[in-house]
Protein backbone atom coordinates (compact mmCIF):
# COMPACT_ATOMS: atom_id res chain seq x y z
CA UNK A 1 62.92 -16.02 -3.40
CA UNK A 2 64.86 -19.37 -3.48
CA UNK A 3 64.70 -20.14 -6.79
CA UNK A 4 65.61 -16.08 -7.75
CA UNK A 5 68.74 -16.84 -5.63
CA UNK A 6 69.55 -19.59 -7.74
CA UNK A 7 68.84 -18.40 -11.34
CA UNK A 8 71.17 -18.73 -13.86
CA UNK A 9 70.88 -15.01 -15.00
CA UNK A 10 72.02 -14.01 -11.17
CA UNK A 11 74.67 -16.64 -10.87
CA UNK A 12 76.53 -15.41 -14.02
CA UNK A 13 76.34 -11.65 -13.18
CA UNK A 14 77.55 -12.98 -9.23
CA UNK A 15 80.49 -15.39 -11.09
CA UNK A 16 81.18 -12.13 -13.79
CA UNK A 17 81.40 -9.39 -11.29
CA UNK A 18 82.48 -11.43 -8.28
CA UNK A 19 80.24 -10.19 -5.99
CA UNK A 20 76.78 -11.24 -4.77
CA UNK A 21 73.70 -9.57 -6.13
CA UNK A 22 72.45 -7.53 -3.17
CA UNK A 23 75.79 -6.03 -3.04
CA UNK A 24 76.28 -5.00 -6.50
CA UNK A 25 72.63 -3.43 -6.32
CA UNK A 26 74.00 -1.83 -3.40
CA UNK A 27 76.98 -0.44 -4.20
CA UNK A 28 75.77 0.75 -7.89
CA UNK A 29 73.08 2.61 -6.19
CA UNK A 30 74.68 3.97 -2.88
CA UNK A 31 77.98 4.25 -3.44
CA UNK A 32 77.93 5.30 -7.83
CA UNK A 33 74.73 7.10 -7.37
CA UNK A 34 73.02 4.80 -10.25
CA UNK A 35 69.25 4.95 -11.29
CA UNK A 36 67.81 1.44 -11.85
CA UNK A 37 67.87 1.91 -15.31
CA UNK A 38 71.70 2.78 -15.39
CA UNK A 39 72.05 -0.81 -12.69
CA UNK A 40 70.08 -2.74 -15.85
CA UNK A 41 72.21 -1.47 -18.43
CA UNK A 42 75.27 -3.06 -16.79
CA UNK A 43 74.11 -6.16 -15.66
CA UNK A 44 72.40 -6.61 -18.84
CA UNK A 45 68.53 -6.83 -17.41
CA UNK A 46 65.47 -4.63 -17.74
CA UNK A 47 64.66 -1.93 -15.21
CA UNK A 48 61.48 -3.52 -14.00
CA UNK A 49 63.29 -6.60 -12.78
CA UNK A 50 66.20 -4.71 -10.74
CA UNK A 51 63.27 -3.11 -9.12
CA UNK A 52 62.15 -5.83 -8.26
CA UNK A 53 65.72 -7.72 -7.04
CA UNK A 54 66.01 -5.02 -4.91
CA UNK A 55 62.52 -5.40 -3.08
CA UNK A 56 63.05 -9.09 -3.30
CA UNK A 57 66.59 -9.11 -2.08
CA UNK A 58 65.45 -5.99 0.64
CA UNK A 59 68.13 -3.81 -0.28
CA UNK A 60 67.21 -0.24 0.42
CA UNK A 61 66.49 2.24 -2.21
CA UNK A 62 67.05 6.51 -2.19
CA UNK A 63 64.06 8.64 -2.25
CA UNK A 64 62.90 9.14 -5.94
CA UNK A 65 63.30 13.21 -5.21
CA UNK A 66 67.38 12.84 -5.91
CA UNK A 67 67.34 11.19 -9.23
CA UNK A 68 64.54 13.70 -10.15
CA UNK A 69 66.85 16.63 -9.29
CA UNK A 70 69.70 14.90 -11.08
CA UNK A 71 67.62 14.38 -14.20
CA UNK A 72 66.17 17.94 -14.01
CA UNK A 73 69.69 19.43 -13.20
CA UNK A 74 71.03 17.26 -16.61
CA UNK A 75 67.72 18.72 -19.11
CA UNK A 76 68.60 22.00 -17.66
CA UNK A 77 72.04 21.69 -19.14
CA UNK A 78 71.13 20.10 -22.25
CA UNK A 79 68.66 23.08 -23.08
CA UNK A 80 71.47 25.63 -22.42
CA UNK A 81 69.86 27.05 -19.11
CA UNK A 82 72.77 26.55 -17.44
CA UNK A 83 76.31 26.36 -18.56
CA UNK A 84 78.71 24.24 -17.35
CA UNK A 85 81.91 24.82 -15.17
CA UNK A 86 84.89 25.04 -17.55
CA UNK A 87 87.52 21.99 -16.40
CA UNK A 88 91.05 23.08 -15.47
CA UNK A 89 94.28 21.39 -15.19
CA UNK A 90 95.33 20.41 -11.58
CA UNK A 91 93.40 19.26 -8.58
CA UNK A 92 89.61 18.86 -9.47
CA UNK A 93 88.57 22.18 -8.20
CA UNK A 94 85.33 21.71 -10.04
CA UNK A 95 84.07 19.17 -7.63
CA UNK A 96 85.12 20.37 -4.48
CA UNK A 97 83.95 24.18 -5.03
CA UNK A 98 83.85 26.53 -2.01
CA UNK A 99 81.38 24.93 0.23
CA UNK A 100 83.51 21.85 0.81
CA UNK A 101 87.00 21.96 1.44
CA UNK A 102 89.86 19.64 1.79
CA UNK A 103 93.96 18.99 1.46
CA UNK A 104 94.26 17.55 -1.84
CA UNK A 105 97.40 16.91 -1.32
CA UNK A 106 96.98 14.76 1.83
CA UNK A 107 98.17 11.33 0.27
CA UNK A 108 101.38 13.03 -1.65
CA UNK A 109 104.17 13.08 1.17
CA UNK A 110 104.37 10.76 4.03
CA UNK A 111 103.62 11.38 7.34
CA UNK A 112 102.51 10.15 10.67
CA UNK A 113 99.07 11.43 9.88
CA UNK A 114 98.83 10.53 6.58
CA UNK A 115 100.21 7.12 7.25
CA UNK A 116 97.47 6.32 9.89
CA UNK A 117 94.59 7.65 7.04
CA UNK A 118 96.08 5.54 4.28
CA UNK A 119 95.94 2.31 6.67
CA UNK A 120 92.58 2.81 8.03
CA UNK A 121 91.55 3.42 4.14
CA UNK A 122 93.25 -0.13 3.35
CA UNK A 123 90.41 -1.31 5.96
CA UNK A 124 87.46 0.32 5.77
CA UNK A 125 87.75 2.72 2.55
CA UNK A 126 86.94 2.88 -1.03
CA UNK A 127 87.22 4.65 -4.41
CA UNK A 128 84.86 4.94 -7.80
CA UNK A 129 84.20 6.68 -10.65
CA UNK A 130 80.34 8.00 -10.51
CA UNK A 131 77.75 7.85 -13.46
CA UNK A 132 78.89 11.32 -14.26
CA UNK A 133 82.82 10.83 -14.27
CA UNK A 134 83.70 12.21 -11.03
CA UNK A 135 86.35 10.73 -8.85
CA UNK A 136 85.83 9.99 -5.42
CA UNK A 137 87.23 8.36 -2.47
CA UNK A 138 85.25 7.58 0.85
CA UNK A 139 85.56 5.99 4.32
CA UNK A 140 82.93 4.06 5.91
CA UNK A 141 83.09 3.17 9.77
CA UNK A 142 80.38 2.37 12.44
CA UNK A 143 82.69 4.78 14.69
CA UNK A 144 81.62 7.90 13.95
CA UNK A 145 84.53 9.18 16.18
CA UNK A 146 87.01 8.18 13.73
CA UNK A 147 85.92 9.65 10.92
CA UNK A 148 85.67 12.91 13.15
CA UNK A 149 89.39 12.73 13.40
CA UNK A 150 89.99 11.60 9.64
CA UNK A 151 88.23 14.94 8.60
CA UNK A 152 90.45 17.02 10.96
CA UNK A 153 93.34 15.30 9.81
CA UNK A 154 92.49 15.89 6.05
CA UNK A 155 91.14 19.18 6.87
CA UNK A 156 88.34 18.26 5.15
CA UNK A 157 84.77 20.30 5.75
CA UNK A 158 82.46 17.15 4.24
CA UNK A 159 79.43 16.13 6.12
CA UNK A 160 79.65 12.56 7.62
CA UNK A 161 76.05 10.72 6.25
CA UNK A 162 74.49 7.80 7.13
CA UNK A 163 74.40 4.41 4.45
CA UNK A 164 73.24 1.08 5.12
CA UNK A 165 75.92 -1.84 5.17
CA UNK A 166 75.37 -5.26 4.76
CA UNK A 167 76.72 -7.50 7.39
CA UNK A 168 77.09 -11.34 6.94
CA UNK A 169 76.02 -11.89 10.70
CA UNK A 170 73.72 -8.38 11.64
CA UNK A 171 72.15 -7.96 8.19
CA UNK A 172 71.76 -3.99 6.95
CA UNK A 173 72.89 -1.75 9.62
CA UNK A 174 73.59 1.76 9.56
CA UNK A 175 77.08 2.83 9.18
CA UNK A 176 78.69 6.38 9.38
CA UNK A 177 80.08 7.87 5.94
CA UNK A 178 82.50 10.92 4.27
CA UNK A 179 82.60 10.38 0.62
CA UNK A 180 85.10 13.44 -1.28
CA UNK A 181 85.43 14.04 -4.74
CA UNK A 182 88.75 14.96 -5.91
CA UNK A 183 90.51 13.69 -8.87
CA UNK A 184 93.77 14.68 -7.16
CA UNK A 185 93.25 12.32 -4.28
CA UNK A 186 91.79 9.41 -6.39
CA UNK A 187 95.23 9.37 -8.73
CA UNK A 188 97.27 10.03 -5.77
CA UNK A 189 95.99 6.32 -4.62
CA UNK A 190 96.00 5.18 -7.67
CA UNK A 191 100.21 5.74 -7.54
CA UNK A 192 100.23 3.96 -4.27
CA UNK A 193 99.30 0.75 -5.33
CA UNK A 194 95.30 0.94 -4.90
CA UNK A 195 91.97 0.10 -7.05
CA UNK A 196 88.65 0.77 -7.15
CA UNK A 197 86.81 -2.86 -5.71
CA UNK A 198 90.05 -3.52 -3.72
CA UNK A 199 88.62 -6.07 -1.08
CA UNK A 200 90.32 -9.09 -2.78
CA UNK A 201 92.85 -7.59 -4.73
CA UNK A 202 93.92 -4.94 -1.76
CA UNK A 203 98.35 -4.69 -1.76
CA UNK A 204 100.83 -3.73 1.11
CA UNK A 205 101.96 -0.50 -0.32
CA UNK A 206 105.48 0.86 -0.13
CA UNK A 207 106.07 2.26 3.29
CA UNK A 208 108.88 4.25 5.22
CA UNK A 209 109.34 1.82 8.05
CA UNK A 210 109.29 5.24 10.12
CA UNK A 211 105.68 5.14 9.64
CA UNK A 212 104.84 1.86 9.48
CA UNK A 213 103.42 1.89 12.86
CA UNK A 214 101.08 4.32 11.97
CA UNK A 215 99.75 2.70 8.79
CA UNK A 216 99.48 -0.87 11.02
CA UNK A 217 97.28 1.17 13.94
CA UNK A 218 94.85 2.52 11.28
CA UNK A 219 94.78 -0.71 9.37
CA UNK A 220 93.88 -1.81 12.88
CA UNK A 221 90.99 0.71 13.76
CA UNK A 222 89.63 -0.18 10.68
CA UNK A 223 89.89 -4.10 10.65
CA UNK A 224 91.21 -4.98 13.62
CA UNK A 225 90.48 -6.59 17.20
CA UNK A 226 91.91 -7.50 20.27
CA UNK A 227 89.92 -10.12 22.85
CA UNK A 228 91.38 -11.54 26.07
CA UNK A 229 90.05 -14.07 28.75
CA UNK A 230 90.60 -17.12 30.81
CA UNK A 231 89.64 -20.97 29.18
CA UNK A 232 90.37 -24.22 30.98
CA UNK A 233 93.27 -26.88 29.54
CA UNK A 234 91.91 -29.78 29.59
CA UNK A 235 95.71 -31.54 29.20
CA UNK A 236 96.68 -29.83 32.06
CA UNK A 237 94.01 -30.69 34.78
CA UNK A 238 92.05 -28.04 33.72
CA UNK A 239 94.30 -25.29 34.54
CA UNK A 240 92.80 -21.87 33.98
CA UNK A 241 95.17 -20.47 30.89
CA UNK A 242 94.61 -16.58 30.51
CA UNK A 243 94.92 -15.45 26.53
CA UNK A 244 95.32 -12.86 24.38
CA UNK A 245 94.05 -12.58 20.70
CA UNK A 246 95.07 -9.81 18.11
CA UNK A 247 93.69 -10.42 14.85
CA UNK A 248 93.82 -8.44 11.74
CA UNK A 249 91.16 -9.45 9.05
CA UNK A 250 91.48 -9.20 4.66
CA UNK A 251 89.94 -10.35 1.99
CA UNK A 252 92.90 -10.43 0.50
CA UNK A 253 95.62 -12.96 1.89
CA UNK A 254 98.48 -11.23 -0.06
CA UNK A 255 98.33 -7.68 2.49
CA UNK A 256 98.24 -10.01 5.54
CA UNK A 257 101.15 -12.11 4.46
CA UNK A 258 103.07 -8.98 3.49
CA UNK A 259 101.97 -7.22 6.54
CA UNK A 260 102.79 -10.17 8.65
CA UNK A 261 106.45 -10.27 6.90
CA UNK A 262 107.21 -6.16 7.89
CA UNK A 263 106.14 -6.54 11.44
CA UNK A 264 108.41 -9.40 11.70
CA UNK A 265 111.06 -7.82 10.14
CA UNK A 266 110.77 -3.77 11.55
CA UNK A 267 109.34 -5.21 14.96
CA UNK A 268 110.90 -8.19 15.93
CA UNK A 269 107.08 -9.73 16.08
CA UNK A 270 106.81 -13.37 15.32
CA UNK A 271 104.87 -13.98 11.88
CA UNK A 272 101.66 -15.24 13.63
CA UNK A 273 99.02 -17.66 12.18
CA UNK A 274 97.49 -16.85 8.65
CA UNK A 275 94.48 -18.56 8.02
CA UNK A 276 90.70 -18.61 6.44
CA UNK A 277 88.39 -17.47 8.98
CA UNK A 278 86.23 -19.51 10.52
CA UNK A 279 83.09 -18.21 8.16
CA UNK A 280 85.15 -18.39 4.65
CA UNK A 281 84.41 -15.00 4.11
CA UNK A 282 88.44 -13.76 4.23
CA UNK A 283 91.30 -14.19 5.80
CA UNK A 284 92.51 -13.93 9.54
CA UNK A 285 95.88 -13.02 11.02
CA UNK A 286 96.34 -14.05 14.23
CA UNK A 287 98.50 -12.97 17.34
CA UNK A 288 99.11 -14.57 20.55
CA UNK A 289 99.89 -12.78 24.13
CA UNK A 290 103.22 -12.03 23.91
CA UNK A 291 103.34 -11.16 20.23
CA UNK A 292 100.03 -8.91 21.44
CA UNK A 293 101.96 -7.05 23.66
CA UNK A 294 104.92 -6.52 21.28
CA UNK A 295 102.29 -5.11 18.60
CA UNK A 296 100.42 -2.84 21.38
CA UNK A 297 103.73 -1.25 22.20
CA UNK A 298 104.63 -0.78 18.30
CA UNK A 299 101.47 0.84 17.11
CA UNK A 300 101.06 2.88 19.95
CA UNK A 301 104.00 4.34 21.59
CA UNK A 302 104.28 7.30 23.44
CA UNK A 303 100.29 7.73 23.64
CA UNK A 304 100.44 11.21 23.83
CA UNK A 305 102.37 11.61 20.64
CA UNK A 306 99.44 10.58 18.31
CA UNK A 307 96.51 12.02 20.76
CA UNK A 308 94.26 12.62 17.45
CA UNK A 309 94.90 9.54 15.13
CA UNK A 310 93.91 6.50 17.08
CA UNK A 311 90.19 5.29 18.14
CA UNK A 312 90.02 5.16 21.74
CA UNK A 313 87.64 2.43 22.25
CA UNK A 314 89.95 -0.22 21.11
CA UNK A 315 93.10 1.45 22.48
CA UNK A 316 91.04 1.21 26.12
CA UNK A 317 89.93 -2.31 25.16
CA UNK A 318 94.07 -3.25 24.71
CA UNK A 319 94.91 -1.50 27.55
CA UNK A 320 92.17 -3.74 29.72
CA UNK A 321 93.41 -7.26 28.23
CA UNK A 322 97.00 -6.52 29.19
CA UNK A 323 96.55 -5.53 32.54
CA UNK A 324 93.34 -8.34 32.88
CA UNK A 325 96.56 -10.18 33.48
CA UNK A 326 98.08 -8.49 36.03
């Protein structure tokens, strides 16, 4: 397994793609719906060995029963059995059909609703272009609660599925998804300033500072945290010292300078501490307690105004670490 891990032919797809191998095999086969064949022919290997990085690197695999369908499906089409839809101009109708519904136009205008979405997508969404062409965008959350509300607020029908997600610290773990296809939606995001594989590239879009609380408290939900306790000073007799810590977490330090910048500018909030985290694997923006409280009163308000776009368990956990205090 070691010597795998360090093989030339994996550290220059890793150093090409800028990813690590189980990931790639992961999102090529989860997320782009690729056969192991189709994974080979892009990383430029044979099918027998990406079966066997994927046993060896224990990322899971679908059930053989879906790529049999798809290939039957595509012979089926080939032979003239079945005829394909006829494409028209405007939102991609073709994918979304009549089972599934959604508002394609969700990400056009701005709004309070949309605003929160389009932050909590910065966090913990995604967009790609399938094997077959399609557009899609998903969300991915281990709050299935939130992704409740995202489907209201989209007035979207989609089932919410179950993927595995790799963790640096917990390994795979099960996650909660909605994946949509709609060619609409993807090009909408594309106008806004987002890209497919956005993690280190992701940009503070253009936003009404009417809404930018909204955006900041989905960006939040998404990846954001709030912790709060007592420590000891040891240069002050060791006085007990109560804190608390907002952070806001990126790949990409560009969004969390930006974002830092607007909430000092719209909110009157200090510009925090920007920094690696303490694992290397992103960046960290940082809040102390009175810049904490000064963010918990800008992204939330009048609570009762934004009842369905906001995920209780950290509003309840901010709510706890202010008054810890008191």
């Amino acid at each position: 397994m070691r010597s795998i891990k360090n093989s030339q032919r994996i550290k220059k797809i890793e150093n090409r793609c800028n990813d690590s191998i189980s990931d790639l095999l992961h999102h090529m086969h989860w997320d782009n719906d690729m056969m192991h064949r189709e994974i080979g022919d892009k990383l430029g290997a044979p099918r027998p060995t990406i079966t066997r990085w994927f046993k060896l690197f224990g990322v899971p695999t679908q059930t053989h029963h879906r790529f049999t369908d798809k290939n039957l499906a595509s012979w089926l089409y080939k032979t003239g059995k079945l005829k394909r839809k006829i494409r028209v101009k405007g939102p991609d109708r073709r994918i979304q059909g009549t089972k599934q519904n959604v508002n394609v136009d969700f990400f056009k205008r701005w709004s309070p609703e949309m605003a929160y979405v389009l932050g909590f997508f910065s966090a913990d969404g995604g967009m790609f272009i399938n094997s077959g062409g399609s557009k899609y965008i998903q969300f991915t959350s281990t709050d299935k609660e939130i992704l409740i509300k995202i489907k209201r607020l989209m007035n979207a029908n989609h089932k919410i599925g179950i993927k595995k997600k790799n963790s640096s610290n917990l390994g795979w773990k099960e996650c909660y998804l909605i994946q949509i296809g709609s060619k609409e939606m993807y090009n909408d995001l594309l106008k806004l300033g987002f890209t497919p594989k956005k993690d280190l590239t992701l940009k503070f879009p253009k936003i009404p500072n009417k809404y930018l609380g909204h955006f900041i408290r989905g960006y939040f939900d998404g990846d954001g945290s709030v912790s709060f306790g007592t420590y000891k000073r040891k240069s002050r007799n060791n006085k007990v010292t109560f804190y608390i810590l907002t952070s806001f977490i990126s790949g990409s330090k560009n969004f969390l300078s930006k974002l830092s910048e607007e909430l000092h500018l719209i909110a009157n909030i200090n510009k925090g501490y920007l920094g690696r985290k303490s694992n290397n694997s992103g960046y960290q923006l940082s809040y102390s307690i009175n810049d904490s409280k000064k963010l918990f009163r800008y992204m939330y308000g009048d609570i009762s105004s934004i009842i369905d776009y906001y995920l209780e368990r950290k509003y309840n956990k901010f709510v706890k670490a202010i008054s810890f205090q008191n």
